[in-house]
C-alpha atoms as a PDB file:
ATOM      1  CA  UNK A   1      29.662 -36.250 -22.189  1.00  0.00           C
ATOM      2  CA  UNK A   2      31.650 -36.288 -19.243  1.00  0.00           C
ATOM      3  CA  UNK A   3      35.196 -37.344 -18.268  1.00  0.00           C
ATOM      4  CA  UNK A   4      35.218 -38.899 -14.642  1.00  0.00           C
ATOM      5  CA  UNK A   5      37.755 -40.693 -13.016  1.00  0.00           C
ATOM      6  CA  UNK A   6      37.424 -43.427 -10.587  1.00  0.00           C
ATOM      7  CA  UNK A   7      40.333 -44.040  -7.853  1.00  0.00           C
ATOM      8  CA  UNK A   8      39.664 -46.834  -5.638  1.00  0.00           C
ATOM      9  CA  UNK A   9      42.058 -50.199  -5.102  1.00  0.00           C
ATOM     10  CA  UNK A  10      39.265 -52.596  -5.137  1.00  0.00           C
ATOM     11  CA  UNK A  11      38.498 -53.743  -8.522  1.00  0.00           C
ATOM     12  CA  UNK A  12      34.731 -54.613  -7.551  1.00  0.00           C
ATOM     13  CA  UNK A  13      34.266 -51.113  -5.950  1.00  0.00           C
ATOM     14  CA  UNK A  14      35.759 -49.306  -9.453  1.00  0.00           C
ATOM     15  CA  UNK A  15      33.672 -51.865 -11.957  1.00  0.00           C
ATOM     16  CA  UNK A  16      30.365 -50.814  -9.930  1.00  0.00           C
ATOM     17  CA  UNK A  17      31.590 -47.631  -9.687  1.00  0.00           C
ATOM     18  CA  UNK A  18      31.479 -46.619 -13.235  1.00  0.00           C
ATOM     19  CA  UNK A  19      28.762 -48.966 -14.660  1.00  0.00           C
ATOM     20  CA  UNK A  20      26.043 -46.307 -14.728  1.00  0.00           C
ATOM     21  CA  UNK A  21      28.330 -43.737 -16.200  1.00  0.00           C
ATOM     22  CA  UNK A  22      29.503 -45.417 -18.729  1.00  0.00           C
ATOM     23  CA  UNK A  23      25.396 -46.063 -19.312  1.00  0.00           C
ATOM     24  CA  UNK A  24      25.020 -42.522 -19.879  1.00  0.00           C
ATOM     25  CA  UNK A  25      27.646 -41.983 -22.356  1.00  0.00           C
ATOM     26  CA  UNK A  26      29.943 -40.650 -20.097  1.00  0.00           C
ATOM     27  CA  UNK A  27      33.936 -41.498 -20.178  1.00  0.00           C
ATOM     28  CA  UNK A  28      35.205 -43.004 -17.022  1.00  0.00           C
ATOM     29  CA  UNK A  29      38.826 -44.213 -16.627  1.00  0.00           C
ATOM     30  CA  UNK A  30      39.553 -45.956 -13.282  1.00  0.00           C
ATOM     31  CA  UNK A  31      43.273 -46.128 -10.965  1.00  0.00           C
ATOM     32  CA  UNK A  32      43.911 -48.484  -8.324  1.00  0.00           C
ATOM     33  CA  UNK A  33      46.136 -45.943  -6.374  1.00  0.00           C
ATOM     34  CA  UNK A  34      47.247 -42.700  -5.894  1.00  0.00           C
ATOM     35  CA  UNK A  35      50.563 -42.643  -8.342  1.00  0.00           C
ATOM     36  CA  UNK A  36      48.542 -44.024 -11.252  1.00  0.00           C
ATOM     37  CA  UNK A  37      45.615 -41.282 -10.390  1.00  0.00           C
ATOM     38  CA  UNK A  38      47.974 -38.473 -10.569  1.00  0.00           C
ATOM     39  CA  UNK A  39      49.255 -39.625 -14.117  1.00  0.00           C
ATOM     40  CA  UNK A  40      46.362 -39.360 -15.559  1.00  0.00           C
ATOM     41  CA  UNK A  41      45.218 -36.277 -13.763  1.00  0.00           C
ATOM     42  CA  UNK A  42      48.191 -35.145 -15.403  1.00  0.00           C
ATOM     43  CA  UNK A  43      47.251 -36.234 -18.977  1.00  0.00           C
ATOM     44  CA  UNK A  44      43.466 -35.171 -18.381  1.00  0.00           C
ATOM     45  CA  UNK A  45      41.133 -32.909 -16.943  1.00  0.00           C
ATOM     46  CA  UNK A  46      38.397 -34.614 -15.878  1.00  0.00           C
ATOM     47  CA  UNK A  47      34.586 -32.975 -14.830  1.00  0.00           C
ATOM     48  CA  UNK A  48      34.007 -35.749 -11.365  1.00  0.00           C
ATOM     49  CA  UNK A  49      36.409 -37.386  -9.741  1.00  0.00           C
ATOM     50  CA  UNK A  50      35.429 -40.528  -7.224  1.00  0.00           C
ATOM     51  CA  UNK A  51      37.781 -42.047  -4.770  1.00  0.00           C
ATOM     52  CA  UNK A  52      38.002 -43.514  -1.683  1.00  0.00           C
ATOM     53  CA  UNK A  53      39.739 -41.869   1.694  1.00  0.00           C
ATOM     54  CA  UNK A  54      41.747 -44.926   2.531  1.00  0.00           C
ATOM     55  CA  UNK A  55      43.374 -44.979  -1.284  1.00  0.00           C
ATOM     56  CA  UNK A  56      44.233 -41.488  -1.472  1.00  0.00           C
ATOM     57  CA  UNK A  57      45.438 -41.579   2.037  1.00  0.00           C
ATOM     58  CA  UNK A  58      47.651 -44.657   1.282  1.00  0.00           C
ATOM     59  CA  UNK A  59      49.696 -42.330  -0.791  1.00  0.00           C
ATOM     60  CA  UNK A  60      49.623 -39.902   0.481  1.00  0.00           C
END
């Protein structure tokens, strides 16, 4: 089982995102932005992480 975390600020893009993880057993937690992302990088380690270049640039 794998941990993977989605970062993206479109809810549509993060619920596609993780359906066929989640299919597979694996555990995917999503953030709309960077701040939330780095709490739970924080709190987790995570095996994949997805996000988008215009998120993680909007914070920086």
């Amino acid at each position: 089982m794998k941990k993977i975390l989605v970062i993206d600020d479109e809810v549509a893009i993060r619920d596609l995102i993780e359906l066929v993880p989640r299919r597979e057993n694996d555990v995917v937690q999503t953030a709309e932005n960077g701040k939330i992302a780095l709490q739970l990088l924080d709190a987790v380690l995570y095996h994949i992480m997805v996000t988008s270049l215009k998120t993680a640039l909007n914070y920086g």
